[in-house]
Protein backbone atom coordinates (compact mmCIF):
# COMPACT_ATOMS: atom_id res chain seq x y z
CA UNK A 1 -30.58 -47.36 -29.94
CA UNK A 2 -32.55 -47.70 -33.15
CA UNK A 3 -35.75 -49.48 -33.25
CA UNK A 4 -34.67 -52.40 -35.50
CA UNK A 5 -31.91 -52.70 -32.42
CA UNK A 6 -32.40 -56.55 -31.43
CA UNK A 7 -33.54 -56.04 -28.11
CA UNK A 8 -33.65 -60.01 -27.33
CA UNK A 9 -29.54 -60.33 -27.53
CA UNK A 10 -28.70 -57.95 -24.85
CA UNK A 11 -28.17 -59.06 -21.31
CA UNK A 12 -31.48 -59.58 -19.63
CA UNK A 13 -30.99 -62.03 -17.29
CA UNK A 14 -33.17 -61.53 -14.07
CA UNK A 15 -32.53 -64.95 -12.17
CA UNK A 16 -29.55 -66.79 -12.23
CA UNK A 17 -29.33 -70.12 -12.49
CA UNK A 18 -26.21 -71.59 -9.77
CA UNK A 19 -25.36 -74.83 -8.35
CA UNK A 20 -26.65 -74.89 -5.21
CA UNK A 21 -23.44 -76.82 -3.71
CA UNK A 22 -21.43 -74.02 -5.42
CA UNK A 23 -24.10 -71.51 -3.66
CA UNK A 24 -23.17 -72.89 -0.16
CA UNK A 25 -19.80 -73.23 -0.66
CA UNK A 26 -19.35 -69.72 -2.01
CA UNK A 27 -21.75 -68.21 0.99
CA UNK A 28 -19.89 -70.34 3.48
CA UNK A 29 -16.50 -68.54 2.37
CA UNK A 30 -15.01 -71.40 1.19
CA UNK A 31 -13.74 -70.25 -1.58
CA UNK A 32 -11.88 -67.26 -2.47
CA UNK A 33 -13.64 -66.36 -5.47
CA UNK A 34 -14.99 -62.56 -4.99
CA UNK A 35 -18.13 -63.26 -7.03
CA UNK A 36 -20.73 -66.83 -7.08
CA UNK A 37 -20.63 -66.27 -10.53
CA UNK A 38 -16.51 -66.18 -10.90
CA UNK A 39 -16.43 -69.50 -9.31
CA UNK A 40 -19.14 -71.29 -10.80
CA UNK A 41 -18.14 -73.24 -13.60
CA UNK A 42 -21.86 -74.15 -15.75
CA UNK A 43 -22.11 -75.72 -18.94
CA UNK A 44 -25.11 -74.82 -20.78
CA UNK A 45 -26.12 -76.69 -24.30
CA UNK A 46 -28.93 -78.52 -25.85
CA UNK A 47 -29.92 -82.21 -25.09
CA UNK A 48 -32.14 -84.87 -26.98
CA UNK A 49 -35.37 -82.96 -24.82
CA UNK A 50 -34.07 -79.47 -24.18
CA UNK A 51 -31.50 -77.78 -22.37
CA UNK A 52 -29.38 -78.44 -19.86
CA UNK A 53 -27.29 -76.78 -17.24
CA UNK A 54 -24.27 -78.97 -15.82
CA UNK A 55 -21.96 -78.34 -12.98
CA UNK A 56 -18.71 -79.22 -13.88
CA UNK A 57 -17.21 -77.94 -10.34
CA UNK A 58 -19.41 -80.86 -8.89
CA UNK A 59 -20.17 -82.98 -11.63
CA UNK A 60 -24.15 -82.97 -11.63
CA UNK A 61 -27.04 -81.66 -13.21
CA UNK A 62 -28.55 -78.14 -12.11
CA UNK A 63 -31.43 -78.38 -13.85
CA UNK A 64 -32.45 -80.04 -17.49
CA UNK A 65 -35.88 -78.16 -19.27
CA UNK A 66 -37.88 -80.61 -21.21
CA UNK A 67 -39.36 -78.73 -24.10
CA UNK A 68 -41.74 -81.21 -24.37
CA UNK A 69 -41.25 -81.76 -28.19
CA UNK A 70 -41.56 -78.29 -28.79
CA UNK A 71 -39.48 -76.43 -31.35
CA UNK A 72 -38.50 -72.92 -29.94
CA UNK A 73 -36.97 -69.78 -31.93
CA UNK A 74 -33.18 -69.33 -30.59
CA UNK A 75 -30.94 -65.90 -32.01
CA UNK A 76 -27.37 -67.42 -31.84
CA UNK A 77 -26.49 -63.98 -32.93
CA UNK A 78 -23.77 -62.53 -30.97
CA UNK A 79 -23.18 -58.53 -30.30
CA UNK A 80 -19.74 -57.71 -29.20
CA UNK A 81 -18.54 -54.15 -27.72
CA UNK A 82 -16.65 -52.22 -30.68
């Protein structure tokens, strides 16, 4: 990849974030999704203090990150597989 390759839009996710009632269901085999991340079902988006994650399998918050007033830098640019 070239060096002016934006780095920051691959997939570098290192710790998922799950529903911890999805977590135990899935791990208790109730469910036959074959992945955690198949049956999850997470909204992510932008609130009046940051960003939440919502569970819509369960209907509940899975965590909310107060930015504190801060303004951060966010790429919504999207690379797609030619």
């Amino acid at each position: 990849m070239s060096d002016d390759f934006p780095q920051n839009l691959l997939n570098s996710i290192s710790h998922q974030i799950v529903c911890s009632k999805c977590e135990a269901e899935f791990l208790a085999g109730l469910t036959d999704s074959a992945s955690l991340q198949s049956y999850s079902q997470l909204d992510v988006g932008f609130t009046d203090i940051g960003l939440q994650v919502w569970c819509r399998r369960h209907d509940g918050n899975v965590a909310h990150i107060d930015f504190d007033g801060n303004t951060l830098q966010t790429d919504f640019r999207c690379l797609e597989k030619k």
